[in-house]
C-alpha atoms as a PDB file:
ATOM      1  CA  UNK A   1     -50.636  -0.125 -34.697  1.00  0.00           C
ATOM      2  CA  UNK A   2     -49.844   1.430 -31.069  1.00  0.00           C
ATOM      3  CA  UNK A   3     -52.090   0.869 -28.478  1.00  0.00           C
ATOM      4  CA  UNK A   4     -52.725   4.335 -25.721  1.00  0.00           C
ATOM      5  CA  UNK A   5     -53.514   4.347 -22.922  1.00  0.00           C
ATOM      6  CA  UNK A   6     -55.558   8.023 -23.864  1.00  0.00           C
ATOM      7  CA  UNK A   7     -57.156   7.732 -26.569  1.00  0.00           C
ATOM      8  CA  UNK A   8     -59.348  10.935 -26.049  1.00  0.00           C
ATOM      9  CA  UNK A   9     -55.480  12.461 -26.021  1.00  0.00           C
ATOM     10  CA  UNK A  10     -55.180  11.170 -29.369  1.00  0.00           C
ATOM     11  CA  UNK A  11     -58.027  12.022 -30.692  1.00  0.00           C
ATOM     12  CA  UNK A  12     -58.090  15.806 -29.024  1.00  0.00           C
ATOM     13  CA  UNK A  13     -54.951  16.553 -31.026  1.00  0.00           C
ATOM     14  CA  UNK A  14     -56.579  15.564 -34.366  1.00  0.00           C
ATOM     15  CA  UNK A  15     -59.394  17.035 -33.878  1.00  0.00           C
ATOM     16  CA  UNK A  16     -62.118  14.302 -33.906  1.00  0.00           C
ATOM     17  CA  UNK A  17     -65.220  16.057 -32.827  1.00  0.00           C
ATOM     18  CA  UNK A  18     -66.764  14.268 -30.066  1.00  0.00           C
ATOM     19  CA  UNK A  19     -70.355  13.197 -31.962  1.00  0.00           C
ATOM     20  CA  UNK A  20     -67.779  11.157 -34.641  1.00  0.00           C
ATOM     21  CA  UNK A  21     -65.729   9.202 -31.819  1.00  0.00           C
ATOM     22  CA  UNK A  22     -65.912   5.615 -31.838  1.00  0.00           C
ATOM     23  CA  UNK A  23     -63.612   2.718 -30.729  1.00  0.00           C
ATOM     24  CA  UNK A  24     -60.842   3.090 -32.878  1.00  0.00           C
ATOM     25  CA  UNK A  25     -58.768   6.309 -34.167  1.00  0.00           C
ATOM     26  CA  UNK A  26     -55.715   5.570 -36.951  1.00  0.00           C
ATOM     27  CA  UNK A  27     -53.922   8.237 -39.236  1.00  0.00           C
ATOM     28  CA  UNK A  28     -53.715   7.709 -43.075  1.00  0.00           C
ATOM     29  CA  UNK A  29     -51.728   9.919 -45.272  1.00  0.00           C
ATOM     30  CA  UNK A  30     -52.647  13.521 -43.956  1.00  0.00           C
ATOM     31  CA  UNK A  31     -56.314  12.749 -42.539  1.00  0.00           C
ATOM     32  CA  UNK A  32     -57.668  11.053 -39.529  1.00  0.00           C
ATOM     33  CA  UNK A  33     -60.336   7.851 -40.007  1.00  0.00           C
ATOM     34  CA  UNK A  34     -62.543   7.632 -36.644  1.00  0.00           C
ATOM     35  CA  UNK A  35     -64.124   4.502 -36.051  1.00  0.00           C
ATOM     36  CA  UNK A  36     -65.319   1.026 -38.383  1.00  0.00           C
ATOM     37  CA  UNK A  37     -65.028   3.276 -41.666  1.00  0.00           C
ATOM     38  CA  UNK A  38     -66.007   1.382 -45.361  1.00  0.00           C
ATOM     39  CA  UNK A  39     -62.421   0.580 -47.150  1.00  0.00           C
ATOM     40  CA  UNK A  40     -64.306   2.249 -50.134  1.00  0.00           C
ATOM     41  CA  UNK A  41     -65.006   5.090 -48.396  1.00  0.00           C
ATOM     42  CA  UNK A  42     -61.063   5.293 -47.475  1.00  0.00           C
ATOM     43  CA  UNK A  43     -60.602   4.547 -50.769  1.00  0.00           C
ATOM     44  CA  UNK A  44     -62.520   7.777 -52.256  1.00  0.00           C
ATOM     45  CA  UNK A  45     -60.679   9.456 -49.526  1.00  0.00           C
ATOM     46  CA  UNK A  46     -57.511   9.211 -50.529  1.00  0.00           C
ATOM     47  CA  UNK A  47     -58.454   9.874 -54.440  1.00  0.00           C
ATOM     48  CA  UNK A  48     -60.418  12.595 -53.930  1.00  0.00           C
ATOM     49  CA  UNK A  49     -58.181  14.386 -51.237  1.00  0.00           C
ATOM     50  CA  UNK A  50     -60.773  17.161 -49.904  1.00  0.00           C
ATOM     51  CA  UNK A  51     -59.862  19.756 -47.393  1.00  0.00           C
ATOM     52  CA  UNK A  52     -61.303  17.848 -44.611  1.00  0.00           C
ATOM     53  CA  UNK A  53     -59.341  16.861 -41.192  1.00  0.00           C
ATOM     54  CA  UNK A  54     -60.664  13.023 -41.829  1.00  0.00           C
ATOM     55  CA  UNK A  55     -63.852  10.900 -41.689  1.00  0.00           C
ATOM     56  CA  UNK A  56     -65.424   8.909 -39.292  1.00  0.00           C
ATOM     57  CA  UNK A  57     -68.418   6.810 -38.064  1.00  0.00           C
ATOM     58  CA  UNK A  58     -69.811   7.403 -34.355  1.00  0.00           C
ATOM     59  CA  UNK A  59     -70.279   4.409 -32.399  1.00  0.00           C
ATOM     60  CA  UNK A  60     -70.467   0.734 -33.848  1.00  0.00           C
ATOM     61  CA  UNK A  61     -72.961   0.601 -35.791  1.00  0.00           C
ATOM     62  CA  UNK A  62     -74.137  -3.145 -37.018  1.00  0.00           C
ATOM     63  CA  UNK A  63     -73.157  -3.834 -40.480  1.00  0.00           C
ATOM     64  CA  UNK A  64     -70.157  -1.283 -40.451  1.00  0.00           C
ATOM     65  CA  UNK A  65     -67.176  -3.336 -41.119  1.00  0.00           C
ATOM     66  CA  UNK A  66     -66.128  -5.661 -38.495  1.00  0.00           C
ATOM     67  CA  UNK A  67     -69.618  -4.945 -36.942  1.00  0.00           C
ATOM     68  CA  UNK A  68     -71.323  -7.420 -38.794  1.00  0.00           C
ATOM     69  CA  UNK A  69     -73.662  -9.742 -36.749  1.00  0.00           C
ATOM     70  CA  UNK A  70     -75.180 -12.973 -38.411  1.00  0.00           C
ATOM     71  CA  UNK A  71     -78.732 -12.389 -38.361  1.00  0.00           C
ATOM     72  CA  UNK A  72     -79.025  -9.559 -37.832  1.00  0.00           C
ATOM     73  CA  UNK A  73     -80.136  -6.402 -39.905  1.00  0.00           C
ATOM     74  CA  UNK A  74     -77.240  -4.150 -40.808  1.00  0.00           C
ATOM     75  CA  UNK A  75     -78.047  -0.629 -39.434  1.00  0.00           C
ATOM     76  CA  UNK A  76     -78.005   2.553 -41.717  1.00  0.00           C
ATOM     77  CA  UNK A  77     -75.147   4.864 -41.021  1.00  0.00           C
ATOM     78  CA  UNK A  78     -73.808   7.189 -42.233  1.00  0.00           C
ATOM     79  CA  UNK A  79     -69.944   8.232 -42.688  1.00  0.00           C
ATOM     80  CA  UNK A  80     -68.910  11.911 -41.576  1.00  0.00           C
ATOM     81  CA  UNK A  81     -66.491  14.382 -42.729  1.00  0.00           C
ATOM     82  CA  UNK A  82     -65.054  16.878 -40.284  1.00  0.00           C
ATOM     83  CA  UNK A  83     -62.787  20.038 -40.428  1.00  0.00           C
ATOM     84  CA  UNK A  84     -60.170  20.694 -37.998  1.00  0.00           C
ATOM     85  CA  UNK A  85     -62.734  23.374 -36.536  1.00  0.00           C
ATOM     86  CA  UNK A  86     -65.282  20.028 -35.781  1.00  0.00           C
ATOM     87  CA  UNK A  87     -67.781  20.907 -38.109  1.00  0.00           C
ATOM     88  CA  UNK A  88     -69.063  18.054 -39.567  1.00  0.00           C
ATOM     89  CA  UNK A  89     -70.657  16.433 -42.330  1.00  0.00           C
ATOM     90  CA  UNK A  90     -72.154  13.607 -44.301  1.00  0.00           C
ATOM     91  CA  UNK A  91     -69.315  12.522 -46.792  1.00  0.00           C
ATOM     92  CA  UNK A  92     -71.068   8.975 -47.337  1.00  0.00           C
ATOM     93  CA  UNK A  93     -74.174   6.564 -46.192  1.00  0.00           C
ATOM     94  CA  UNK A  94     -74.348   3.302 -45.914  1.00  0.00           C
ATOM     95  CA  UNK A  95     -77.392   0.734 -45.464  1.00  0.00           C
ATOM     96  CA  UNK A  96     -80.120   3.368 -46.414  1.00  0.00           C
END
């Protein structure tokens, strides 16, 4: 882990689209995970290895991993893929 002090540095130069940035930016094998993304979705990430720049999940949504609040109802998300040109899409929901 290295903490920035600009992210939106970081994140420019791997080409997270802005409507996928969240909290949290890391760099696994050759892709980019954006936010409080599923291990399982990782996990079919790194099997499948699609021609994709990496996947994230926009915001915090409750009920994403590390997101969850006692009592309350997890949210439905969902998990997007992007391309290095920012095009985006749905690679996995969650809580539907």
């Amino acid at each position: 882990m290295t903490d920035v002090d600009d992210i939106a540095a970081i994140k420019m130069k791997y080409g997270v689209p802005p409507r996928v940035g969240s909290c949290h930016t890391a760099l696994v094998g050759n892709y980019v995970l954006e936010g409080h993304v599923p291990a399982e979705d990782i996990q079919r990430l790194l099997k499948e290895r699609p021609d994709i720049a990496g996947i994230g999940v926009s915001g915090m949504p409750i009920g994403s991993p590390g997101m969850e609040v006692a009592g309350m109802k997890p949210t439905a998300y969902d998990v997007l893929a992007f391309d290095k040109t920012g095009k985006t899409r749905v690679f996995a929901s969650h809580g539907r």
